[in-house]
C-alpha atoms as a PDB file:
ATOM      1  CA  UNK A   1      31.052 -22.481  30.609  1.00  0.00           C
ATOM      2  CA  UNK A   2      28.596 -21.940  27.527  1.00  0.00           C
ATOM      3  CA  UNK A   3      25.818 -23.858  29.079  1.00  0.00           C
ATOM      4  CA  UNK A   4      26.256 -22.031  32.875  1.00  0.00           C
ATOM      5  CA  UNK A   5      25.878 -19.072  31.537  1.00  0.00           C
ATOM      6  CA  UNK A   6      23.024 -19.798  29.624  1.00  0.00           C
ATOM      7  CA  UNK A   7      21.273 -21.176  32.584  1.00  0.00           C
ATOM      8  CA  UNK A   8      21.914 -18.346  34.679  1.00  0.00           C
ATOM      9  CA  UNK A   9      20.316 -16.012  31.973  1.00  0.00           C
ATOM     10  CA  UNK A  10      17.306 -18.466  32.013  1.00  0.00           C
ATOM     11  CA  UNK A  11      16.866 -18.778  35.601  1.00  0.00           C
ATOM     12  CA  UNK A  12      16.636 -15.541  36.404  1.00  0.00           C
ATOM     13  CA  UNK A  13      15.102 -14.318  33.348  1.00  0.00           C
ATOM     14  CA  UNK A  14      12.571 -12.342  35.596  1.00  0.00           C
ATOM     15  CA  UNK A  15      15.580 -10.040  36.919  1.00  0.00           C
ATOM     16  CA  UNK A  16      16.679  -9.513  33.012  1.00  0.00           C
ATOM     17  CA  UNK A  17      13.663  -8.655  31.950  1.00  0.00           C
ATOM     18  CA  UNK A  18      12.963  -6.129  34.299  1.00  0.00           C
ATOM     19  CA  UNK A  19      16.464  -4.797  33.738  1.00  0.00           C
ATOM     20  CA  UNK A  20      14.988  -4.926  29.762  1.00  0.00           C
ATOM     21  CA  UNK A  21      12.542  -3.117  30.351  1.00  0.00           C
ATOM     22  CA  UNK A  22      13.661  -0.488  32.580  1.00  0.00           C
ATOM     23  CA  UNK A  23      16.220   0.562  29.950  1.00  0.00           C
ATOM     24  CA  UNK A  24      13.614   0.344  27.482  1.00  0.00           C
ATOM     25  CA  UNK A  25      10.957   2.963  29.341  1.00  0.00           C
ATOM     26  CA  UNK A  26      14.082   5.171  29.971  1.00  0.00           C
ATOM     27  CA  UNK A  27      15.026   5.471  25.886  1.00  0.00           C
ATOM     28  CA  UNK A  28      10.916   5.923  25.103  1.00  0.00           C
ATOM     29  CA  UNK A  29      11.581   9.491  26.180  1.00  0.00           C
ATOM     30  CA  UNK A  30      13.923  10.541  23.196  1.00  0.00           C
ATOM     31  CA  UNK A  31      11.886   8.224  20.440  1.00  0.00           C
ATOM     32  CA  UNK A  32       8.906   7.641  18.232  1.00  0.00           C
ATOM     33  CA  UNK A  33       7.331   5.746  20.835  1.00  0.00           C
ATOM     34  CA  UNK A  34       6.224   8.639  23.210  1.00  0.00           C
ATOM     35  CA  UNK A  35       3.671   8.815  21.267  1.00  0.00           C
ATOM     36  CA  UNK A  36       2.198   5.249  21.727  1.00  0.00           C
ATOM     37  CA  UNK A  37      -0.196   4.648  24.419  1.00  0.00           C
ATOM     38  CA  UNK A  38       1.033   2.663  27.794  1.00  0.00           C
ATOM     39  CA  UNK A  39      -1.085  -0.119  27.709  1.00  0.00           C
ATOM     40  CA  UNK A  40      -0.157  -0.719  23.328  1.00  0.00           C
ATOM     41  CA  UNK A  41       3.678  -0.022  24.998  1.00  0.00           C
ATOM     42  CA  UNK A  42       3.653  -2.357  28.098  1.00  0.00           C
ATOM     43  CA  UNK A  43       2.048  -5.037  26.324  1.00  0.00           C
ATOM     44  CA  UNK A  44       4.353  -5.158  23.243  1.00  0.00           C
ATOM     45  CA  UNK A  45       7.692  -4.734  25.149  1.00  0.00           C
ATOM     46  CA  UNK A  46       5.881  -7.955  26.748  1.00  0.00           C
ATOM     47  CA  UNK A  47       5.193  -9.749  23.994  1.00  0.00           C
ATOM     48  CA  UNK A  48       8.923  -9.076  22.500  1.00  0.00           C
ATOM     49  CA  UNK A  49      10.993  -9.745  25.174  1.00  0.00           C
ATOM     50  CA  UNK A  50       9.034 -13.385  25.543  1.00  0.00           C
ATOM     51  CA  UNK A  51       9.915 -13.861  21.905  1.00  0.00           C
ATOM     52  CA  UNK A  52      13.358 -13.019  22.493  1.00  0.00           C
ATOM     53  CA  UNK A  53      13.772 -15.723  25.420  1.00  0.00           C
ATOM     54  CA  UNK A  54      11.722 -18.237  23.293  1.00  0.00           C
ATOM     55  CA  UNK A  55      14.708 -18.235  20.534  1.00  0.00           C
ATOM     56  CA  UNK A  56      17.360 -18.110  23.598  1.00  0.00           C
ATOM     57  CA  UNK A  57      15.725 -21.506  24.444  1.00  0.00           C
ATOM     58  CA  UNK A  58      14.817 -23.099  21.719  1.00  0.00           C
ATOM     59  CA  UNK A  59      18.414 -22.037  20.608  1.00  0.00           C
ATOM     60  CA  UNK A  60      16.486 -19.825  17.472  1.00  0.00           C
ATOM     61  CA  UNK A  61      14.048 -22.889  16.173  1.00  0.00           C
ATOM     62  CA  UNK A  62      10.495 -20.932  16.966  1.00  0.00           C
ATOM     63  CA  UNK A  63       8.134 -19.399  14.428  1.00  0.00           C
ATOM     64  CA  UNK A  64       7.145 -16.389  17.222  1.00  0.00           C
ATOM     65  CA  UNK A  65       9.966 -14.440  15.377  1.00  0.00           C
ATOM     66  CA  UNK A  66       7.884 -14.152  12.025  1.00  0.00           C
ATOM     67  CA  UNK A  67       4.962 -13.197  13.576  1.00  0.00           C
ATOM     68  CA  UNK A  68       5.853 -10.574  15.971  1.00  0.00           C
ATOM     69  CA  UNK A  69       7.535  -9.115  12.752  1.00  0.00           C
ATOM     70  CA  UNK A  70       4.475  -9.239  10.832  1.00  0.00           C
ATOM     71  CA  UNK A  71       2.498  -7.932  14.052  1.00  0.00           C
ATOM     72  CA  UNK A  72       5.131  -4.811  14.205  1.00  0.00           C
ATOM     73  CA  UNK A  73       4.392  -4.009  10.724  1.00  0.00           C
ATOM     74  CA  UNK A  74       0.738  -4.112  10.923  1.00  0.00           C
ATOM     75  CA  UNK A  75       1.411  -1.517  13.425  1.00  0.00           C
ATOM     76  CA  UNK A  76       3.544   0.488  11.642  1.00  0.00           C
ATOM     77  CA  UNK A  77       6.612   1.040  14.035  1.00  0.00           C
ATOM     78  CA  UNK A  78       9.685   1.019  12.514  1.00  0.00           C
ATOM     79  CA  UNK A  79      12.838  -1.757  12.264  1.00  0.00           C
ATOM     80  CA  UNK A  80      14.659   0.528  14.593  1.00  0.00           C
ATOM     81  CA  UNK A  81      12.297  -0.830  17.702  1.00  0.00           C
ATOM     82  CA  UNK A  82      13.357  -4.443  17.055  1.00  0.00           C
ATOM     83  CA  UNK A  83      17.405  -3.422  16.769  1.00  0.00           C
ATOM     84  CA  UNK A  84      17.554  -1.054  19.614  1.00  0.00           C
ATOM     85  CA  UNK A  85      15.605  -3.351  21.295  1.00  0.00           C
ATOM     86  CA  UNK A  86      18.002  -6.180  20.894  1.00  0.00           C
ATOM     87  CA  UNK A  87      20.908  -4.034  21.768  1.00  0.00           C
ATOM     88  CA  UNK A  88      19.108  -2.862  24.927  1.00  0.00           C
ATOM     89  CA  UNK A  89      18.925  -7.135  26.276  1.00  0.00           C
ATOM     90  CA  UNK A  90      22.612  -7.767  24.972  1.00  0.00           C
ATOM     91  CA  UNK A  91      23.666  -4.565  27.286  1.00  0.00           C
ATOM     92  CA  UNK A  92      21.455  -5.812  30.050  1.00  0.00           C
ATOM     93  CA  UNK A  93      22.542  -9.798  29.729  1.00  0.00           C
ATOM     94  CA  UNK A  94      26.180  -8.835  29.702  1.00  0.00           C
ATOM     95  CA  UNK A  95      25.939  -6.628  32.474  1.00  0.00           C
ATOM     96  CA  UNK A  96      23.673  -8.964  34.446  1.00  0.00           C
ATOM     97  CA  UNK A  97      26.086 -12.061  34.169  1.00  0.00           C
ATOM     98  CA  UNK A  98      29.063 -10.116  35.481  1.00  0.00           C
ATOM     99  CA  UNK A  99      27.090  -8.838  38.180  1.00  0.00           C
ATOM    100  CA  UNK A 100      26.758 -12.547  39.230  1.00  0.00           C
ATOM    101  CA  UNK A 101      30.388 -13.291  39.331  1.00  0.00           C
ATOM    102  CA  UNK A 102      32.940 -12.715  42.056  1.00  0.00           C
ATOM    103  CA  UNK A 103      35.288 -12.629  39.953  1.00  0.00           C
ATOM    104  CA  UNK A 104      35.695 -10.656  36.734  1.00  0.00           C
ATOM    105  CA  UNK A 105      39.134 -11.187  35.011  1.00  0.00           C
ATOM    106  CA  UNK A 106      39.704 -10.143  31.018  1.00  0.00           C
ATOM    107  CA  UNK A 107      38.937 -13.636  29.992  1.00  0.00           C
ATOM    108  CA  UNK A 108      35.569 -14.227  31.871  1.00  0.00           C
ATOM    109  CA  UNK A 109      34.787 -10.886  30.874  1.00  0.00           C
ATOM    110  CA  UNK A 110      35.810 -11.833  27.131  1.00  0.00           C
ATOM    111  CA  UNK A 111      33.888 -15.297  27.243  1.00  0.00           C
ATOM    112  CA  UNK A 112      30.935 -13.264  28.574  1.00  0.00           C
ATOM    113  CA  UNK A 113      30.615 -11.238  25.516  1.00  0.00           C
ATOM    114  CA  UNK A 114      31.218 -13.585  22.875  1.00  0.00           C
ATOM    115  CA  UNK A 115      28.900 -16.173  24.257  1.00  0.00           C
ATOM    116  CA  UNK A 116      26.069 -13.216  24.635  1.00  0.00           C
ATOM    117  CA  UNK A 117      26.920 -12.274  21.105  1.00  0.00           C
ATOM    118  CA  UNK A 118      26.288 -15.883  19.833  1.00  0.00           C
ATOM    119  CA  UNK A 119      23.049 -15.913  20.970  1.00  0.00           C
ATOM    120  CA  UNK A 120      21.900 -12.216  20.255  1.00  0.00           C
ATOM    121  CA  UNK A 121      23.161 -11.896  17.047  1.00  0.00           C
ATOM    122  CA  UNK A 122      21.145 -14.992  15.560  1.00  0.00           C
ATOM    123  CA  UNK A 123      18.269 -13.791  16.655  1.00  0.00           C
ATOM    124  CA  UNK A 124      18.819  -9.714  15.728  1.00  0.00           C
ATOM    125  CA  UNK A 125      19.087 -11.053  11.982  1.00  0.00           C
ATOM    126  CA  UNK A 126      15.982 -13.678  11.643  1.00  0.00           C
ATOM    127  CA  UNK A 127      14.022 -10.572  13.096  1.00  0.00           C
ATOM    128  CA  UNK A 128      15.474  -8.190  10.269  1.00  0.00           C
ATOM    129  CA  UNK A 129      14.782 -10.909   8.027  1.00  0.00           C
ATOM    130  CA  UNK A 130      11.216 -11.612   8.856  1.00  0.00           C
ATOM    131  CA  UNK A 131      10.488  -7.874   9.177  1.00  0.00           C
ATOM    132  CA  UNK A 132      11.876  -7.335   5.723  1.00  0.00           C
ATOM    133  CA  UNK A 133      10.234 -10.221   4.134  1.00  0.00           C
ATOM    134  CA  UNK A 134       7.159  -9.061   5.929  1.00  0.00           C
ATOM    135  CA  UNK A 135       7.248  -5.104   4.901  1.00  0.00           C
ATOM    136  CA  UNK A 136       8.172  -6.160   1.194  1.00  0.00           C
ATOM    137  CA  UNK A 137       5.106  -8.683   0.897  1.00  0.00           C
ATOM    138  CA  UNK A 138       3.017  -5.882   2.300  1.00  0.00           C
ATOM    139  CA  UNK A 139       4.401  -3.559  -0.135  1.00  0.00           C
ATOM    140  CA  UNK A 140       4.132  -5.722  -2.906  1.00  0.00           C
ATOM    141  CA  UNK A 141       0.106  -6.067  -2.204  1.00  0.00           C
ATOM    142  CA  UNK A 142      -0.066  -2.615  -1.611  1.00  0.00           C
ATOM    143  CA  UNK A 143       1.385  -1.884  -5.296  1.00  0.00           C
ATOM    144  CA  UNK A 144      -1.120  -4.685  -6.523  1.00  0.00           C
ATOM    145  CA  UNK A 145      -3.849  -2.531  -4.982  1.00  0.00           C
ATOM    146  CA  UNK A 146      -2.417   0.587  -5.932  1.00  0.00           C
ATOM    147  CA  UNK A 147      -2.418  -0.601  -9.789  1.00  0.00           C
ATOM    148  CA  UNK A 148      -5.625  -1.527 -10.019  1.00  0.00           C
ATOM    149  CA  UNK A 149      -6.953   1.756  -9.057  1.00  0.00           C
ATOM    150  CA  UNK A 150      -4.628   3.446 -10.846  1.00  0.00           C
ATOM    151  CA  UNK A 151      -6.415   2.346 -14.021  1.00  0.00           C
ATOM    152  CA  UNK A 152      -9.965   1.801 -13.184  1.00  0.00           C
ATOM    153  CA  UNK A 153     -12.765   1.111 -15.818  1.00  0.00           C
ATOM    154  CA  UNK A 154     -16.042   2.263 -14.536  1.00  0.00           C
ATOM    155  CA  UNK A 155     -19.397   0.569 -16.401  1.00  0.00           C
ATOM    156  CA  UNK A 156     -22.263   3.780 -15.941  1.00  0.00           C
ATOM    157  CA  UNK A 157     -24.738   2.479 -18.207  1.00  0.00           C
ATOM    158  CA  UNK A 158     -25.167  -0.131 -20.563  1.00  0.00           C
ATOM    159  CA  UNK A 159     -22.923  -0.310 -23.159  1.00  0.00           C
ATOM    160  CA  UNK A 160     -20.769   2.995 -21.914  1.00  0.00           C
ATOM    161  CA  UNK A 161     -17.942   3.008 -19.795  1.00  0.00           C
ATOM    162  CA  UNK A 162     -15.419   5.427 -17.829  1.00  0.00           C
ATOM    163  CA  UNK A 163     -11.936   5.594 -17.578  1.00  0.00           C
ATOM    164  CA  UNK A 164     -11.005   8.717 -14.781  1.00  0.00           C
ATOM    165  CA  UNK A 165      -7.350   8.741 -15.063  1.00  0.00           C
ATOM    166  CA  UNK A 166      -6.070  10.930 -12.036  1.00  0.00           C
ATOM    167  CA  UNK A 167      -1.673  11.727 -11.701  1.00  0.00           C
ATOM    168  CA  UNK A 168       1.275  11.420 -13.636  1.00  0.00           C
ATOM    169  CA  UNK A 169       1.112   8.523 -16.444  1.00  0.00           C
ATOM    170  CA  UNK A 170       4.557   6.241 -16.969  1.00  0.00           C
ATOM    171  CA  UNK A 171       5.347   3.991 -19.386  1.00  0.00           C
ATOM    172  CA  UNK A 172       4.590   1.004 -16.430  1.00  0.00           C
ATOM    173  CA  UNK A 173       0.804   2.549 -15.782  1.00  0.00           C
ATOM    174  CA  UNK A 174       0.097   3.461 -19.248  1.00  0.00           C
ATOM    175  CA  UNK A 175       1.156  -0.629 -19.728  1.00  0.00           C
ATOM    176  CA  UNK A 176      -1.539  -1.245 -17.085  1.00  0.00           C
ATOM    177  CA  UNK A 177      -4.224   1.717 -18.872  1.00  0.00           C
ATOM    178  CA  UNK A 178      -4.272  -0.372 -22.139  1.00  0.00           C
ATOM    179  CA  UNK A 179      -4.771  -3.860 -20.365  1.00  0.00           C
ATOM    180  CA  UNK A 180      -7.689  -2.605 -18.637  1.00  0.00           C
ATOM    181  CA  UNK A 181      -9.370  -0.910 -21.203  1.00  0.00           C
ATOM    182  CA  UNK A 182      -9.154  -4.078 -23.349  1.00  0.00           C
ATOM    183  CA  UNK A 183     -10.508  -6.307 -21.005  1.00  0.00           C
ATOM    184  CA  UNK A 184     -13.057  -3.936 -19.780  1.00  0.00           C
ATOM    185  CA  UNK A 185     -14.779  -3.435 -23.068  1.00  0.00           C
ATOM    186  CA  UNK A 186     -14.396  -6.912 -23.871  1.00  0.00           C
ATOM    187  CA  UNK A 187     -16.039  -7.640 -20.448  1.00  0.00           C
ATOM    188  CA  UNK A 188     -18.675  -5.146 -20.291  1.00  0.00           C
ATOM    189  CA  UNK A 189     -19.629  -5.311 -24.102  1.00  0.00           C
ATOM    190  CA  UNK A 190     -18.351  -1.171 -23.869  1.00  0.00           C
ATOM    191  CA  UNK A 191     -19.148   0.449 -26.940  1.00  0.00           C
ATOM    192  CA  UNK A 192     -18.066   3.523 -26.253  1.00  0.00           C
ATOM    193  CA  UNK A 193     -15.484   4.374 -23.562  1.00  0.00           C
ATOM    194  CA  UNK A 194     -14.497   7.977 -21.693  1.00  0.00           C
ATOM    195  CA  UNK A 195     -11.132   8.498 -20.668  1.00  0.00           C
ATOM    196  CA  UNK A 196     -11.250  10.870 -18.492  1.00  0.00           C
ATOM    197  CA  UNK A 197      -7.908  12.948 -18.095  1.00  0.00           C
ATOM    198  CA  UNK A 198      -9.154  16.171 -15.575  1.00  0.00           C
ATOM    199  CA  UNK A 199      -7.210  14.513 -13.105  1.00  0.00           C
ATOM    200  CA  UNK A 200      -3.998  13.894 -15.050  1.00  0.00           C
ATOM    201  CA  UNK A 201      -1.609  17.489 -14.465  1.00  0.00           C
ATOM    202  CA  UNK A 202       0.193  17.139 -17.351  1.00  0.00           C
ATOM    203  CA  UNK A 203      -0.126  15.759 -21.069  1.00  0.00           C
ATOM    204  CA  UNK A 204       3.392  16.013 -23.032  1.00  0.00           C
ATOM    205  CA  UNK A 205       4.586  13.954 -26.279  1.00  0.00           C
ATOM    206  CA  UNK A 206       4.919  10.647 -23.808  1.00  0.00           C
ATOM    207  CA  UNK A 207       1.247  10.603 -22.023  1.00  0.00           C
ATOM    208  CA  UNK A 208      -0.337  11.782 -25.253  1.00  0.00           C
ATOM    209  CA  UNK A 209       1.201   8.579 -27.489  1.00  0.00           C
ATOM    210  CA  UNK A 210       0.211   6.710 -24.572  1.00  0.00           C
ATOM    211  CA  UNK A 211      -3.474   7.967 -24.896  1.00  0.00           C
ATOM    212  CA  UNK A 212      -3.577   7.196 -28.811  1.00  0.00           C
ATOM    213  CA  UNK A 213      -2.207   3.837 -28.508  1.00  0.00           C
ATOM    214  CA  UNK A 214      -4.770   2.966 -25.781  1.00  0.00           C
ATOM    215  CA  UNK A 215      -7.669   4.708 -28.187  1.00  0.00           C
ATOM    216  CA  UNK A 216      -6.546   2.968 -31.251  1.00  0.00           C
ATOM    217  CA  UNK A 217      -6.410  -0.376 -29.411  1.00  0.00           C
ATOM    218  CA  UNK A 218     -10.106   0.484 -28.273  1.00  0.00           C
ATOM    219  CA  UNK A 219     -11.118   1.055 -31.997  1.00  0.00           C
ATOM    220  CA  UNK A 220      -9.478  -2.227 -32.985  1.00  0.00           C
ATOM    221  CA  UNK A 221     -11.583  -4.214 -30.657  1.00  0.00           C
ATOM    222  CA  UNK A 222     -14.924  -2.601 -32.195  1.00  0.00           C
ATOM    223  CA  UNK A 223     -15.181  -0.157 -29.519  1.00  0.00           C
ATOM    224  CA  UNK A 224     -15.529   3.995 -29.768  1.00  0.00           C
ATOM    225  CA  UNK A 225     -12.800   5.913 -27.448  1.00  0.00           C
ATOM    226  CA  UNK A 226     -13.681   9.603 -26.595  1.00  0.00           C
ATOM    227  CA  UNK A 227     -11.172  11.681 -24.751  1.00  0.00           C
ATOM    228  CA  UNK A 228     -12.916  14.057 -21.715  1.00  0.00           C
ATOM    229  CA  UNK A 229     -11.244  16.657 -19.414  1.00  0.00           C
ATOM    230  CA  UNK A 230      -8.971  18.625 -21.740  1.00  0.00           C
ATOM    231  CA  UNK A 231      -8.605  21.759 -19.916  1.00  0.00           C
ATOM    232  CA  UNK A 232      -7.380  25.174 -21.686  1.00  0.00           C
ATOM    233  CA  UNK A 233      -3.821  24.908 -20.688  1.00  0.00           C
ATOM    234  CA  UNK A 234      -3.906  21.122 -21.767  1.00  0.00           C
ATOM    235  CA  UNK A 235      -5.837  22.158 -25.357  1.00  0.00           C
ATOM    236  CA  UNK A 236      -2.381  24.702 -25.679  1.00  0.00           C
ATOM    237  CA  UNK A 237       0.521  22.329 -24.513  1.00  0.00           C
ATOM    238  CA  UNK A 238      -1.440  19.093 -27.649  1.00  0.00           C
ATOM    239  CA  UNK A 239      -1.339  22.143 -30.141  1.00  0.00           C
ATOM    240  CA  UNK A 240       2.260  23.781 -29.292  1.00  0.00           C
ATOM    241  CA  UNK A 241       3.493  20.146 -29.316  1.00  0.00           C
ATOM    242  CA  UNK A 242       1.660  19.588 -32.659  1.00  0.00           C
ATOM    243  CA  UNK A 243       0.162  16.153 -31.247  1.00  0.00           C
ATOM    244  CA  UNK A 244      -2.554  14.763 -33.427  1.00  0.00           C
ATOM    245  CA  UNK A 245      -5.610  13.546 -31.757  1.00  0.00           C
ATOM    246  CA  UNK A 246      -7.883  13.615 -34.365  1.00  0.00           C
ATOM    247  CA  UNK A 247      -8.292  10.602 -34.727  1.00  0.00           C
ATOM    248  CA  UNK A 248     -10.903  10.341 -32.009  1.00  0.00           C
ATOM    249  CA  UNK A 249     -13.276  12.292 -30.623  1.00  0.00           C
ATOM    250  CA  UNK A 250     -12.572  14.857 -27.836  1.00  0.00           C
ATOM    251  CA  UNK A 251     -14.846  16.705 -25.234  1.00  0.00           C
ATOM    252  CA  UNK A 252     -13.710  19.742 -22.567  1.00  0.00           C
ATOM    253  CA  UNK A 253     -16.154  17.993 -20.125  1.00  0.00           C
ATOM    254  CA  UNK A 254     -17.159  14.521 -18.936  1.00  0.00           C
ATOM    255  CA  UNK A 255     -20.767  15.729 -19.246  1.00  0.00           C
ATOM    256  CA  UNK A 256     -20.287  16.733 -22.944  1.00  0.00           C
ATOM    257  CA  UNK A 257     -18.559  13.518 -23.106  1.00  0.00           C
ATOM    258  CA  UNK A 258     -21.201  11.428 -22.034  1.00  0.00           C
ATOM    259  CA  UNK A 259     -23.870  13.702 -24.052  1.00  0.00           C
ATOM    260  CA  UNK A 260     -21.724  12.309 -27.087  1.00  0.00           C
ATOM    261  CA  UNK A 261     -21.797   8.934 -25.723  1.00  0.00           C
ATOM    262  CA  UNK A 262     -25.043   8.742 -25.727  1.00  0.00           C
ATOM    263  CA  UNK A 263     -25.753  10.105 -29.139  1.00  0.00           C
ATOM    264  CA  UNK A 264     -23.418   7.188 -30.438  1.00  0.00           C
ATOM    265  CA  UNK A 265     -25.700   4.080 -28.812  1.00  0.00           C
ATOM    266  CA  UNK A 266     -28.541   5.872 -29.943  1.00  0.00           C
ATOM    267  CA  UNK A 267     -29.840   7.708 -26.747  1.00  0.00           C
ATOM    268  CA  UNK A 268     -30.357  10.711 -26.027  1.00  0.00           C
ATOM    269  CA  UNK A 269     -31.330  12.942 -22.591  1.00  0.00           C
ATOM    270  CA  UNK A 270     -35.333  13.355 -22.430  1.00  0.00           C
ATOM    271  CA  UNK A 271     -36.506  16.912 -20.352  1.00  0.00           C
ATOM    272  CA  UNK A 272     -37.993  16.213 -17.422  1.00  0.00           C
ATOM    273  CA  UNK A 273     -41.195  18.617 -18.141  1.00  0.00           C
ATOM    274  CA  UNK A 274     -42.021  16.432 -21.352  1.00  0.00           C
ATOM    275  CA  UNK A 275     -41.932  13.262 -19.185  1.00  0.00           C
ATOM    276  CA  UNK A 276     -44.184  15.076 -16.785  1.00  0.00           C
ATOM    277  CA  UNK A 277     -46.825  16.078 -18.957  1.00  0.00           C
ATOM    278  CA  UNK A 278     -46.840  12.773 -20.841  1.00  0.00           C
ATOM    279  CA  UNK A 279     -48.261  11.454 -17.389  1.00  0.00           C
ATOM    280  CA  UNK A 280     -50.230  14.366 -16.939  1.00  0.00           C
ATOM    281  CA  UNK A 281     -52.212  13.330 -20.097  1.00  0.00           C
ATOM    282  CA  UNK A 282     -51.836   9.281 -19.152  1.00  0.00           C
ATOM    283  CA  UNK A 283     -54.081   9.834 -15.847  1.00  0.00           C
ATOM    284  CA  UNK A 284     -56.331  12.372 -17.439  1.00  0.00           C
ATOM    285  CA  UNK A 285     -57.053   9.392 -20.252  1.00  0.00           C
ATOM    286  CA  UNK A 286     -57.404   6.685 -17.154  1.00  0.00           C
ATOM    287  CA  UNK A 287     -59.919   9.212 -15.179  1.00  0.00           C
ATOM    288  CA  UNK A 288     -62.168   9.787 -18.591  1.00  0.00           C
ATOM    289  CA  UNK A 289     -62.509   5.877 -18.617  1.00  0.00           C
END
């Protein structure tokens, strides 16, 4: 019984999957996928409905599963597409089968549906599996990505480097701040790094320990921390708290910041007009020659 009714699903898989994809067009109208162009549509409902009669065959042993997964994700439409999907060929199978028989009694019609569930179902959860283990790998890169510019140490000129710190700061990115600031100065031979905090919203108790422990561990390492981008309502929230951060330097600006920088590797901003008439006098020398 198992094995004819396989066989007629296989043999006239080109009926079914017209069936498929019929009921498919009919549901785009009330989903996400409206939206999606016909060709992106056409060729996708294709591409699943061949993976779906791959696993019928090959009785689930195929590696097309994981990739359409990944290739769903990659195109960001959702699980749901895959499920309904599925549901839409179990409907269509079921009905198609019975449609073949002359006879419908409870227990073909019982047989029908179990044997339909025994392949569907299989294949329903290695495609929530792959998709999951998909979406969760891409995830997981994403947060890699994510982390490293959360934190990211910026080398502007020798010797000086930049920290812009931009959102909210947790105990898990402030982890992340101190590990890059150490390796950063240790990498680019930083004597003096900026942490810029313009971009950070708010500075209570938490962030601001999290900001001296990542300055001290600077100092520790030979290295000079200054603290840029305290803004007004920032400068009132350290004091009403009663934080102490005098234990480094601190600058309203990045520019002032860097001015200080400079000052502390023994450089300094030259005006442009004293450059120019330097020159001035340079050619006037060469033409008297």
């Amino acid at each position: 019984m198992e094995a004819n009714l396989k066989e007629i699903v296989l043999n006239n898989s080109n009926e079914i999957v017209k069936m498929w994809l019929e009921e498919i067009e009919r549901n785009r109208k009330h989903d996400y996928t409206s939206t999606i162009s016909d060709e992106l549509f056409e060729s996708t409902n294709r591409e699943f409905v061949n993976v779906i009669f791959s696993s019928l065959e090959k009785e689930g042993l195929t590696n097309d599963i994981e990739g359409f997964a990944e290739r769903l994700i990659n195109l960001g439409w959702p699980l749901s597409y895959l499920t309904d999907g599925m549901q839409a060929f179990r409907r269509v199978t079921i009905n198609y089968i019975l449609s073949q028989s002359n006879k419908v009694d409870t227990t073909y019609f019982s047989t029908v549906l179990s044997k339909v569930d025994e392949w569907v179902d299989p294949i329903i959860n290695q495609l929530v599996n792959e998709y999951s283990g998909s979406w969760e790998n891409i995830v997981s890169l994403q947060k890699v990505a994510l982390q490293e510019l959360s934190a990211p140490l910026i080398p502007v000129m020798e010797n000086i480097t930049v920290m812009p710190l931009i959102g909210t700061i947790d105990t898990e990115r402030a982890k992340l701040i101190m590990e890059n600031l150490l390796d950063g100065v240790i990498k680019h031979h930083a004597e003096v790094v900026l942490i810029d905090i313009t971009g950070v919203p708010v500075v209570d108790t938490m962030v601001a320990h999290h900001i001296i422990q990542a300055a001290e561990a600077v100092r520790l390492v030979g290295s000079t921390c200054i603290l840029v981008g305290i803004r007004p309502e920032i400068a009132q929230t350290i004091v009403n708290l009663g934080i102490d951060l005098s234990k480094f330097p601190t600058k309203s600006s990045l520019k002032k910041g860097f001015e200080s920088a400079l000052e502390l590797t023994n450089r300094k901003i030259v005006g442009i007009e004293n450059t120019n008439k330097d020159i001035e006098e340079l050619v006037d020398s060469l033409d008297r020659e």
